[in-house]
Protein backbone atom coordinates (compact mmCIF):
# COMPACT_ATOMS: atom_id res chain seq x y z
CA UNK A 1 97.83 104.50 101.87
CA UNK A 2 99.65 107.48 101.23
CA UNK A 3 103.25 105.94 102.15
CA UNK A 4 102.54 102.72 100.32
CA UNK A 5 102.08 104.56 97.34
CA UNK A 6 105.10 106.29 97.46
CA UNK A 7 106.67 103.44 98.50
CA UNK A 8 105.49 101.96 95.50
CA UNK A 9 106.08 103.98 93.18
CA UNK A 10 109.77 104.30 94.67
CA UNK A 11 110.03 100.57 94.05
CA UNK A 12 109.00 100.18 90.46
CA UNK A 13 111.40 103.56 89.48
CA UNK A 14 114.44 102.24 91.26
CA UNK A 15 114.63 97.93 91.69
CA UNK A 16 115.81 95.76 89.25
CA UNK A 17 112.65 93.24 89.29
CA UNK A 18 109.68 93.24 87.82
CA UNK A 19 105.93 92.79 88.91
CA UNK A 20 103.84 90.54 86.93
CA UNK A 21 100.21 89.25 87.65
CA UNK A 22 101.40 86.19 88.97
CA UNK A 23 104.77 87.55 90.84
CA UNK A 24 107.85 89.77 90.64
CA UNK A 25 110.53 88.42 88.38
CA UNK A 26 114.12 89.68 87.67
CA UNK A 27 115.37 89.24 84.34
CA UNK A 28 118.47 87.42 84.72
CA UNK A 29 119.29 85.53 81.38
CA UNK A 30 120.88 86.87 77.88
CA UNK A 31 117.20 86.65 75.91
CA UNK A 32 115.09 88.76 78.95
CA UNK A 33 114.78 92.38 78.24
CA UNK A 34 114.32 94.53 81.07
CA UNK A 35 111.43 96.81 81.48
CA UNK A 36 111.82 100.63 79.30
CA UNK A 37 112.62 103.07 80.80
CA UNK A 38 109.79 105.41 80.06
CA UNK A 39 107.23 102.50 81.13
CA UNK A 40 108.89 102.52 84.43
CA UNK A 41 108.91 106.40 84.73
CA UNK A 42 105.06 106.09 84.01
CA UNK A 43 104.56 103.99 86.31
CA UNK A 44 106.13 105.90 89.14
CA UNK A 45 104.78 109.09 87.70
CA UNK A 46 101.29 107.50 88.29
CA UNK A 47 101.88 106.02 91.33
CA UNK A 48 103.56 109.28 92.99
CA UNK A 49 101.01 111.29 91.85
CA UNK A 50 97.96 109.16 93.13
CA UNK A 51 99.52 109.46 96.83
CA UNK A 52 100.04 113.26 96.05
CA UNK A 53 96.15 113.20 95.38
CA UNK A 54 95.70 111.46 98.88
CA UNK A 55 97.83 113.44 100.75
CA UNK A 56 95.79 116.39 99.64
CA UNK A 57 92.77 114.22 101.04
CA UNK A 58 94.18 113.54 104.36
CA UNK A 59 95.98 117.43 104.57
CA UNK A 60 92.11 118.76 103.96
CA UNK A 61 90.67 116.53 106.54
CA UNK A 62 93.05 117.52 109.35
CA UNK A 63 92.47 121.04 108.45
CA UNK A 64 88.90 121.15 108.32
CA UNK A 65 88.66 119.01 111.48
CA UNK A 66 91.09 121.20 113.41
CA UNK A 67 93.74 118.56 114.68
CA UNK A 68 95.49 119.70 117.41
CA UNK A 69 98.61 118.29 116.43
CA UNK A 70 98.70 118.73 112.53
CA UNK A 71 100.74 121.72 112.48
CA UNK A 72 100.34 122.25 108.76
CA UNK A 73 103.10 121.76 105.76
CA UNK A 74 106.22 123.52 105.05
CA UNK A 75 106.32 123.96 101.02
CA UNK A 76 109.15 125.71 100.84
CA UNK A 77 111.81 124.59 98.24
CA UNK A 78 109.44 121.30 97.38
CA UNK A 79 108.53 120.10 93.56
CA UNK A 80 105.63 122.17 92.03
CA UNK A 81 103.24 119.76 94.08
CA UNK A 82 104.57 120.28 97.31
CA UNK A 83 106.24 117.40 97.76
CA UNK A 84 110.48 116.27 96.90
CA UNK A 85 111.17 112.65 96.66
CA UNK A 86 115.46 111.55 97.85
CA UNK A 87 116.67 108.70 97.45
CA UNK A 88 117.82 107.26 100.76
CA UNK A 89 121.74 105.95 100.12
């Protein structure tokens, strides 16, 4: 759940089509507008920080339940919630 929200949120930030209730269209012709901007960076906003909020779910669980091969986070030089997002080229 965790990846598939980042993945997600990746996805709507970054591709050129857009998801609709009834399927993902790419605005091709002169009179389509493509999505703003800012309602894209909301999106992925939202969507990065809901899998930050699970993360934090699954990091507590393996830490309270003493996982043998969690060995724990390195948030070092990460974004103010522990986690940095690159774009794979």
């Amino acid at each position: 759940m965790v990846l598939c929200n980042f993945a997600y949120a990746r996805y709507i930030m970054f591709s050129s089509v857009i998801d609709t209730p009834f399927s993902v269209v790419e605005k091709l012709n002169e009179n389509s507008r493509p999505a703003e901007a800012a309602s894209k960076k909301s999106l992925y906003t939202m969507n990065r920080d809901s899998a930050i909020q699970l993360w934090d779910n699954v990091k507590n669980y393996l830490v309270r339940t003493g996982q043998s091969d969690f060995q724990g986070c390195r948030t070092e030089g990460t974004s103010r919630n522990g986690f940095r997002m690159t774009k794979i080229g």
